[in-house]
PDB file of N, CA and C in Angstrom:
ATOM      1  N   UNK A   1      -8.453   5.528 -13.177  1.00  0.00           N
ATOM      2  CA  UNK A   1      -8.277   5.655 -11.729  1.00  0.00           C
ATOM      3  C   UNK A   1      -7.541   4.422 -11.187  1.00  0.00           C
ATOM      4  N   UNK A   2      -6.644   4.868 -10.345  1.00  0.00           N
ATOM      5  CA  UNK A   2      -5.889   3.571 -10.038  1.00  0.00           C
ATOM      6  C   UNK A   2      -5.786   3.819  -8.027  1.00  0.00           C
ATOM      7  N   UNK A   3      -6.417   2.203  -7.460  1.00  0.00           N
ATOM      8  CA  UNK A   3      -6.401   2.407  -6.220  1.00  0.00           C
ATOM      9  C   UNK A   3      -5.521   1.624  -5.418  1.00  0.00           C
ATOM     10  N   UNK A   4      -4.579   2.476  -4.446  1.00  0.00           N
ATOM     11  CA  UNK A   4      -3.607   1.754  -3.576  1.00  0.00           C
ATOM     12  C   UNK A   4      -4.330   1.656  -2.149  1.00  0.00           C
ATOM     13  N   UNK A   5      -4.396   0.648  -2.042  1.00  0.00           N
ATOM     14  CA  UNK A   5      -4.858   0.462  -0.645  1.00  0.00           C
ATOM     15  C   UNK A   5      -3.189   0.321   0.091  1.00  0.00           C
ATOM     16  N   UNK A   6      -3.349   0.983   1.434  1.00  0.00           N
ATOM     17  CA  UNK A   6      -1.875   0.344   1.978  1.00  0.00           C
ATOM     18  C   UNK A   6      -2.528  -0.069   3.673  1.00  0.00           C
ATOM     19  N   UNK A   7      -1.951  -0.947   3.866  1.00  0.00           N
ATOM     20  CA  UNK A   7      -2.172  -2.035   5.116  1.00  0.00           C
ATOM     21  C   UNK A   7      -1.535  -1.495   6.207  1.00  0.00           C
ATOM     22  N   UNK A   8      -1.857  -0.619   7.434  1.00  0.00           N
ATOM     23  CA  UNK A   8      -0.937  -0.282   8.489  1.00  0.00           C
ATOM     24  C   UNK A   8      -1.114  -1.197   9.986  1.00  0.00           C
ATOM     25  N   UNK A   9      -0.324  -0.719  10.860  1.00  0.00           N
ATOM     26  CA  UNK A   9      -0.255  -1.077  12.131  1.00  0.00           C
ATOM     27  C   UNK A   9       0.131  -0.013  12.616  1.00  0.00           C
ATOM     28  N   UNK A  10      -0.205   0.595  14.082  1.00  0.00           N
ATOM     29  CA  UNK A  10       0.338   1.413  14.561  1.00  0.00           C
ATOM     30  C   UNK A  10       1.983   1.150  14.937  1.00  0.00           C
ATOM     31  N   UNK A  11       2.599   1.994  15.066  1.00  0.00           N
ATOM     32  CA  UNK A  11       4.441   1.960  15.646  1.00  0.00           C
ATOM     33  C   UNK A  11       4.881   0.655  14.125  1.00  0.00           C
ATOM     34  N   UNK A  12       4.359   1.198  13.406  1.00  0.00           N
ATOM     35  CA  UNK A  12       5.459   0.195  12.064  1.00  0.00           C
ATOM     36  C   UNK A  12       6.158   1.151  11.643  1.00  0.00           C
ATOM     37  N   UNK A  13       7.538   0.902  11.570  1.00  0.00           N
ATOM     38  CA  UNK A  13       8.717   1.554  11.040  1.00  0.00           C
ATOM     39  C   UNK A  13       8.315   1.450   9.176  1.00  0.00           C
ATOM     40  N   UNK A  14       8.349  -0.095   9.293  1.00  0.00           N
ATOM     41  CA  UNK A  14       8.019  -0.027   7.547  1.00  0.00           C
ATOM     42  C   UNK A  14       6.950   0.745   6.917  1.00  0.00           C
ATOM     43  N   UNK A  15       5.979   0.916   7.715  1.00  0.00           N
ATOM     44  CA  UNK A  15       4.493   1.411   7.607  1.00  0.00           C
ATOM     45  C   UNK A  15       4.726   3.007   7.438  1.00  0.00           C
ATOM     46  N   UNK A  16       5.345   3.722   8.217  1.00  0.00           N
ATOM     47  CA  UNK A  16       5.846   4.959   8.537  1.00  0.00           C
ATOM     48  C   UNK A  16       6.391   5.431   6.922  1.00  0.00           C
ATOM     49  N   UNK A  17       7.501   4.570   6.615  1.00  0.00           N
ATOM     50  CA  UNK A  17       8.634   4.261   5.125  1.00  0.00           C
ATOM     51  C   UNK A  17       7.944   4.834   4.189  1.00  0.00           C
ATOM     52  N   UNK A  18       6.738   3.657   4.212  1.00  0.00           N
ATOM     53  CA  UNK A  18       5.626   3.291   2.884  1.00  0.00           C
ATOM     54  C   UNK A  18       4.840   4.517   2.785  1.00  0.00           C
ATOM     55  N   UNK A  19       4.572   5.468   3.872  1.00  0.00           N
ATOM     56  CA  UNK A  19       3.213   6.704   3.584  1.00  0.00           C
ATOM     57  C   UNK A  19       4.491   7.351   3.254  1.00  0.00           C
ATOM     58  N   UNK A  20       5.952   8.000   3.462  1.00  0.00           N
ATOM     59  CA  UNK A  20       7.239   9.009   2.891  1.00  0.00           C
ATOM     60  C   UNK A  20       7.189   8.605   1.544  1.00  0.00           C
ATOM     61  N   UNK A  21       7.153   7.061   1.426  1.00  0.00           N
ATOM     62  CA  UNK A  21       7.233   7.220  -0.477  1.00  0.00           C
ATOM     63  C   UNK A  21       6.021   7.587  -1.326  1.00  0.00           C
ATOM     64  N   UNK A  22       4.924   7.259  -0.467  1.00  0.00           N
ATOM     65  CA  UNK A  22       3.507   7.696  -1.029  1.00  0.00           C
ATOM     66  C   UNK A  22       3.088   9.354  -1.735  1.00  0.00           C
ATOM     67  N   UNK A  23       3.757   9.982  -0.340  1.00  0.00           N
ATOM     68  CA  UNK A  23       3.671  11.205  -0.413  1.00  0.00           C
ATOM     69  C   UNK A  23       4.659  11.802  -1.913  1.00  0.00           C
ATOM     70  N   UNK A  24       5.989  11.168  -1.451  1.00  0.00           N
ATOM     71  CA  UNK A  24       7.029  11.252  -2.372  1.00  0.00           C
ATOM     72  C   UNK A  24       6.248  11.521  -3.805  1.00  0.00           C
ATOM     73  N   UNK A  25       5.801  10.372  -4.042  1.00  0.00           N
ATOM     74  CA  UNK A  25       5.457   9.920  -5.669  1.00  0.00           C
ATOM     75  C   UNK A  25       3.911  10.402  -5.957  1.00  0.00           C
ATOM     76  N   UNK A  26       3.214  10.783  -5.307  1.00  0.00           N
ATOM     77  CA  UNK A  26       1.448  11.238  -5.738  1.00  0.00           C
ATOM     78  C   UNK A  26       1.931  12.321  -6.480  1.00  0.00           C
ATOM     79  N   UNK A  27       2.665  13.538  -6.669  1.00  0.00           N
ATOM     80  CA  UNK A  27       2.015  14.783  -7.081  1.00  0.00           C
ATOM     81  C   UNK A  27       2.684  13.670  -8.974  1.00  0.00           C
ATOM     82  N   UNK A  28       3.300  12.666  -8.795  1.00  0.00           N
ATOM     83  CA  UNK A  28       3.445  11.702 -10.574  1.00  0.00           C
ATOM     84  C   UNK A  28       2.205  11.553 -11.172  1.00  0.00           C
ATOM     85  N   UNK A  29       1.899  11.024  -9.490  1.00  0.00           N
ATOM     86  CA  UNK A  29       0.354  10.151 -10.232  1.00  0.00           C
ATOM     87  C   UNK A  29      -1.184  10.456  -9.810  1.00  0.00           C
ATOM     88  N   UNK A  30      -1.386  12.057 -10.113  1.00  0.00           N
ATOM     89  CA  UNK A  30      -2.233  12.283  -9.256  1.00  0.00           C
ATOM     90  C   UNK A  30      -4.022  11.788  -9.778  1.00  0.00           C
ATOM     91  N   UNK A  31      -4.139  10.772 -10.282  1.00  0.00           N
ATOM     92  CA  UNK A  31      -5.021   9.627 -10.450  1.00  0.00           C
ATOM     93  C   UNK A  31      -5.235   8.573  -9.773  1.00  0.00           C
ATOM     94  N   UNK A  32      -4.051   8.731  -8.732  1.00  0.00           N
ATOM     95  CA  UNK A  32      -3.523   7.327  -7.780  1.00  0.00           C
ATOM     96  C   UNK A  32      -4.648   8.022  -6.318  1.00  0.00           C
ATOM     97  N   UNK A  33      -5.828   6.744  -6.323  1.00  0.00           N
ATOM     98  CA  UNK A  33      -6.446   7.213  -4.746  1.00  0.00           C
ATOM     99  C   UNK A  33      -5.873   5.995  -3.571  1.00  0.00           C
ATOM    100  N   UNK A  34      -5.239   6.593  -2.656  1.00  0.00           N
ATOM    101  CA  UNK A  34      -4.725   6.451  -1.601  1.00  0.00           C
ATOM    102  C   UNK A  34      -5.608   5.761  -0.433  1.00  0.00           C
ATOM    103  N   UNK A  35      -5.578   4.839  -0.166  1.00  0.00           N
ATOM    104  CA  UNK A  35      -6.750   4.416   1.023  1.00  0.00           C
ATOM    105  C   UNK A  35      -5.737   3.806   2.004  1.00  0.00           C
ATOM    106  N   UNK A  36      -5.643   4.442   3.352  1.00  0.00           N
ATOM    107  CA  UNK A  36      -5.147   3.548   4.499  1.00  0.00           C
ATOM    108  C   UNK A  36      -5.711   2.630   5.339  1.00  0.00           C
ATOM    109  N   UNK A  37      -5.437   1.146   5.648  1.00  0.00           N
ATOM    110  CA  UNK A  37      -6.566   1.068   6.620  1.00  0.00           C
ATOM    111  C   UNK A  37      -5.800   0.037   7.595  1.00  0.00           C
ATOM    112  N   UNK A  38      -6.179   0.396   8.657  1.00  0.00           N
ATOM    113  CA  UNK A  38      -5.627  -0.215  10.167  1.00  0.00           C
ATOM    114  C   UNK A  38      -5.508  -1.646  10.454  1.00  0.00           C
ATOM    115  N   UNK A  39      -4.658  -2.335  10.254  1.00  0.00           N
ATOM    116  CA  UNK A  39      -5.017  -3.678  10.250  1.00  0.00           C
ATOM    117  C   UNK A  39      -6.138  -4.446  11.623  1.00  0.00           C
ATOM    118  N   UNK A  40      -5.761  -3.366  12.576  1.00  0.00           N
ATOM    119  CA  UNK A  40      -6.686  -3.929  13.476  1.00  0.00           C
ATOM    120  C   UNK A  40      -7.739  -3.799  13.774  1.00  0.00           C
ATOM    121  N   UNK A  41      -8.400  -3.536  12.473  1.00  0.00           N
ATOM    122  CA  UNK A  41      -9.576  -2.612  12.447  1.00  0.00           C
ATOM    123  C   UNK A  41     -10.382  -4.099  11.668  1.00  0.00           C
ATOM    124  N   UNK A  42     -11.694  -4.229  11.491  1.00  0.00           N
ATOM    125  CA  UNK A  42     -12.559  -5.702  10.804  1.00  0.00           C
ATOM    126  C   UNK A  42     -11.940  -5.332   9.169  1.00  0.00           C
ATOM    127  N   UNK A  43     -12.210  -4.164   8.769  1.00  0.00           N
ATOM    128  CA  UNK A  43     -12.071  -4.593   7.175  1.00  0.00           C
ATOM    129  C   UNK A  43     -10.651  -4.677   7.032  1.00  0.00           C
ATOM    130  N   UNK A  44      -9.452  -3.870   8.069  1.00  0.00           N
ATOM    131  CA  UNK A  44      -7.996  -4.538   7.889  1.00  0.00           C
ATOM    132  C   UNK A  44      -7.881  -6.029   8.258  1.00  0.00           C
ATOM    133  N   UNK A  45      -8.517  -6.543   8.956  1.00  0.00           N
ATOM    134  CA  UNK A  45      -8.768  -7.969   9.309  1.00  0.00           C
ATOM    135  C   UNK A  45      -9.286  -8.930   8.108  1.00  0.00           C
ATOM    136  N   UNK A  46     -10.420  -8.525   7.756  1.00  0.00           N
ATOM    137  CA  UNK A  46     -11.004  -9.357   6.414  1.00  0.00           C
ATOM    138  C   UNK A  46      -9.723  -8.665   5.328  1.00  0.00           C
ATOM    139  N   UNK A  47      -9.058  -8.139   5.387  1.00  0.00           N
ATOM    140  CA  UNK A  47      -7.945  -7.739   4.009  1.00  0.00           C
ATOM    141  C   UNK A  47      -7.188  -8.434   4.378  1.00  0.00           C
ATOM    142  N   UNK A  48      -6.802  -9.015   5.100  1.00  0.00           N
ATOM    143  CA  UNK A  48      -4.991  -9.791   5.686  1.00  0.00           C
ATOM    144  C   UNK A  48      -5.633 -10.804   5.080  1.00  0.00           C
ATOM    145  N   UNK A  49      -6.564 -11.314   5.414  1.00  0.00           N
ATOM    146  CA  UNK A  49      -6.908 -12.924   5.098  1.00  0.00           C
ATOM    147  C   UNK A  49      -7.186 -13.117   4.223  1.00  0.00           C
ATOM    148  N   UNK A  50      -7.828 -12.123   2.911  1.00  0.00           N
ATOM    149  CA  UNK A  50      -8.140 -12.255   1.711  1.00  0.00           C
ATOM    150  C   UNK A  50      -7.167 -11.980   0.592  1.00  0.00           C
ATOM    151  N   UNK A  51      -5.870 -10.976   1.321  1.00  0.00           N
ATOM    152  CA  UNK A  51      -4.595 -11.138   0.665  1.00  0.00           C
ATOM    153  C   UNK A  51      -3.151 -11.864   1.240  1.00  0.00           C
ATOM    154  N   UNK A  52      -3.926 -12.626   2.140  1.00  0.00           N
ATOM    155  CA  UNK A  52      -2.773 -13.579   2.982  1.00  0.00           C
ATOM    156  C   UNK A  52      -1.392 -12.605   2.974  1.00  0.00           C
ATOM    157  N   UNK A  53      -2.177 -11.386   3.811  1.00  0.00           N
ATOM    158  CA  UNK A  53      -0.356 -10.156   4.355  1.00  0.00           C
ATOM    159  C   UNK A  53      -0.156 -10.842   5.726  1.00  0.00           C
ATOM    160  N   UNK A  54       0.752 -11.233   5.784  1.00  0.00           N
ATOM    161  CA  UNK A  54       1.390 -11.573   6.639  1.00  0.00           C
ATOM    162  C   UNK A  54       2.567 -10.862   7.563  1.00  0.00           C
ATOM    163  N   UNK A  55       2.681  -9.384   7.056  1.00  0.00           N
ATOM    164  CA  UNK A  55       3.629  -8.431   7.816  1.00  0.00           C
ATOM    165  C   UNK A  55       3.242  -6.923   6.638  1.00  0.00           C
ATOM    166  N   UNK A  56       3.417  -6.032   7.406  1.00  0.00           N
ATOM    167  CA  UNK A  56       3.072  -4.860   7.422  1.00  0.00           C
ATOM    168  C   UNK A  56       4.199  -4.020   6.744  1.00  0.00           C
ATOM    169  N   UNK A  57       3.788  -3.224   5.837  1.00  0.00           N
ATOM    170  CA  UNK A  57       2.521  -2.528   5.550  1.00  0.00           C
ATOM    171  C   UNK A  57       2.074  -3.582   4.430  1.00  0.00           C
ATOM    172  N   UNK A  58       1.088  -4.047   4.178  1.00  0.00           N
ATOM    173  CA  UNK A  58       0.258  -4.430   3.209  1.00  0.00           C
ATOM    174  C   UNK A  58      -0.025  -3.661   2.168  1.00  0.00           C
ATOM    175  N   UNK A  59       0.592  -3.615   0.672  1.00  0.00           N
ATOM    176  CA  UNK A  59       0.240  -2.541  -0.637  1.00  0.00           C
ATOM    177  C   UNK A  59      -1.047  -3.228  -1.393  1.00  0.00           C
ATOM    178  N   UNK A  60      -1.830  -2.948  -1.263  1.00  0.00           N
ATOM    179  CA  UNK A  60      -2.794  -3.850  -2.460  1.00  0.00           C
ATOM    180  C   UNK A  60      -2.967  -2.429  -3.570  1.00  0.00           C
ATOM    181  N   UNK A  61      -2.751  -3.139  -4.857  1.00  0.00           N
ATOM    182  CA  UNK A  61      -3.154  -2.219  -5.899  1.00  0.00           C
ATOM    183  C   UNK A  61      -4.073  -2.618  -7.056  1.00  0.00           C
ATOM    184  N   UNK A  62      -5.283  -1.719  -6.706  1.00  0.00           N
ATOM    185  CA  UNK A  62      -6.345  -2.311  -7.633  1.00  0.00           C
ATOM    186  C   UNK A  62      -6.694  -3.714  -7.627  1.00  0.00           C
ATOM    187  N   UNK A  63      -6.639  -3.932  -6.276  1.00  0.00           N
ATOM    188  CA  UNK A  63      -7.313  -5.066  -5.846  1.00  0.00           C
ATOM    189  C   UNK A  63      -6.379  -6.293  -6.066  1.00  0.00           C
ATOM    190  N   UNK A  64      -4.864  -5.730  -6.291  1.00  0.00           N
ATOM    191  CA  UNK A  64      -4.457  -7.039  -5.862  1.00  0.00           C
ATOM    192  C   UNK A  64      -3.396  -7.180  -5.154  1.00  0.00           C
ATOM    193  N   UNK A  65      -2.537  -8.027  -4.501  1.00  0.00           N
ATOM    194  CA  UNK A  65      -1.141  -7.321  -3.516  1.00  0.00           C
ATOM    195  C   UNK A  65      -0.066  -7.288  -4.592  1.00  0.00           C
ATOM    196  N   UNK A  66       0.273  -6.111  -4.057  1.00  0.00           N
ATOM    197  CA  UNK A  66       1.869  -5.575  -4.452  1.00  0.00           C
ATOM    198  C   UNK A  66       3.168  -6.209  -3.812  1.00  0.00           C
ATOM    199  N   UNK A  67       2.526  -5.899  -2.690  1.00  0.00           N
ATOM    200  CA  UNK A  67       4.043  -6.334  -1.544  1.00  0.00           C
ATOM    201  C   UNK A  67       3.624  -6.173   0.229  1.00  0.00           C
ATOM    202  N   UNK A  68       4.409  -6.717   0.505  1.00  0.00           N
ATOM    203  CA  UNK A  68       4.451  -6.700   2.296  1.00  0.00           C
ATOM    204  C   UNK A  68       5.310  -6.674   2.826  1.00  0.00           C
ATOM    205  N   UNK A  69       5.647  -5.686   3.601  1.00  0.00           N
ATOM    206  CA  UNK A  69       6.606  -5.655   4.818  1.00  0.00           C
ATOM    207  C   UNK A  69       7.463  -4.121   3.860  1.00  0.00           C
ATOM    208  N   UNK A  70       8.585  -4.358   3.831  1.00  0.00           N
ATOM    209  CA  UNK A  70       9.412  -3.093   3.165  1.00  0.00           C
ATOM    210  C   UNK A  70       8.856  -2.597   1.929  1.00  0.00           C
ATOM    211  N   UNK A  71       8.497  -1.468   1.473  1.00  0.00           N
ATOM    212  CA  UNK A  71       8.002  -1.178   0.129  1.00  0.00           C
ATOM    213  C   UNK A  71       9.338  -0.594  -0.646  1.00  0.00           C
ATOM    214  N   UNK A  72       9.314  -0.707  -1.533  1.00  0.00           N
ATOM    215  CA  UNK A  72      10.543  -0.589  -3.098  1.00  0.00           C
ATOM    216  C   UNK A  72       9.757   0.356  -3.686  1.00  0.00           C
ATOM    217  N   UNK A  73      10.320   1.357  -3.579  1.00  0.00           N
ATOM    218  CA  UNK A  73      10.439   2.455  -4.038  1.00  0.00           C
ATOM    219  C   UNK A  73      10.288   2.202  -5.789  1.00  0.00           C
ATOM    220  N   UNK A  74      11.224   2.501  -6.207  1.00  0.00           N
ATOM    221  CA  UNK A  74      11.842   2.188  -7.565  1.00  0.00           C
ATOM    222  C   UNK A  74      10.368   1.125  -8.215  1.00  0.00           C
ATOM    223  N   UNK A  75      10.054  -0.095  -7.542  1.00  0.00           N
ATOM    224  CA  UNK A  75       9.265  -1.499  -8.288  1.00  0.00           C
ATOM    225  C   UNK A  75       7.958  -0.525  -7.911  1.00  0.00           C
ATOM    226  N   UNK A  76       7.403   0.307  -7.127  1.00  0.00           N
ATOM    227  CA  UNK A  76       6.298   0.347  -7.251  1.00  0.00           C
ATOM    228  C   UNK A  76       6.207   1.458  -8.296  1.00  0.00           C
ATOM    229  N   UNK A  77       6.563   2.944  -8.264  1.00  0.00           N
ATOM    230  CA  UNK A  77       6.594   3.627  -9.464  1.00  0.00           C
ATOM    231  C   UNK A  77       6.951   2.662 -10.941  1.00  0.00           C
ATOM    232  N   UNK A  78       7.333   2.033 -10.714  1.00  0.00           N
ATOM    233  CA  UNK A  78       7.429   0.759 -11.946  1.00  0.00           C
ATOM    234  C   UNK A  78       6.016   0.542 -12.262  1.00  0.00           C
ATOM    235  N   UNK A  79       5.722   0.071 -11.189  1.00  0.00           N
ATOM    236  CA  UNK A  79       4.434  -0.847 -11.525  1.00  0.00           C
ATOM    237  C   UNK A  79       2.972   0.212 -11.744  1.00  0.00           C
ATOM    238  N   UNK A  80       3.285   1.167 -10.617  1.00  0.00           N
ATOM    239  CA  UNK A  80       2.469   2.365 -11.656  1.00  0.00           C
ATOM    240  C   UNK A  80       2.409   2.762 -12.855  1.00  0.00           C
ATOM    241  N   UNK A  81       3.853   3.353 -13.307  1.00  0.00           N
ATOM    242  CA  UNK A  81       3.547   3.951 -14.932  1.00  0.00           C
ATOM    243  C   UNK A  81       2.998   2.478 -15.532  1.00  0.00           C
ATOM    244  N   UNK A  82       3.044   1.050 -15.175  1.00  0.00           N
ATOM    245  CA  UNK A  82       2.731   0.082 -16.240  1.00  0.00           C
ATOM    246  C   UNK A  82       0.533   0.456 -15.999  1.00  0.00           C
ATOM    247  N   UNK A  83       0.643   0.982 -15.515  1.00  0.00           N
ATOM    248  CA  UNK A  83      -0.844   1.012 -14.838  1.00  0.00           C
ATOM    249  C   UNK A  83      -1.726   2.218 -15.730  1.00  0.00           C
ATOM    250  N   UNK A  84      -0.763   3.066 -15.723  1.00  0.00           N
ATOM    251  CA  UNK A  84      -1.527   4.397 -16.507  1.00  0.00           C
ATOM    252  C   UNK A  84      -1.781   4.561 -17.674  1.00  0.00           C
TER     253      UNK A  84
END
């Protein structure tokens, strides 16, 4: 089981990006569980600070960060198949 947490804000363009490629790529990896969570919400709050995201969307995978701000298409299906 492999878990993507992704980091939102409401009105994020990048944020918006990041759930089109999500959707895109699940029916690859359908082992991949999906968790969104609001940055302005306490546990999106305790996540910024414990993965020092500093811009949105926040990818954490399996507990650790991927990336912030624009998501890469291409590097994260990368970094999946290295996962499975």
């Amino acid at each position: 089981m492999m878990k993507l947490q992704l980091l939102t804000s409401s009105g994020c363009g990048h944020c918006a990006e990041a759930k089109k490629i999500l959707e895109e790529i699940k029916p690859d990896f359908p082992e991949l569980e999906i968790e969104e969570v609001d940055m302005t919400t306490d546990e999106g709050q305790e996540m910024l600070g414990k993965y020092m995201v500093m811009s949105s969307p926040g990818v954490i995978i399996n507990g650790e960060l991927f990336s912030q701000g624009g998501l890469d298409k291409a590097k994260l299906v990368e970094k999946l198949e290295s996962l499975k």
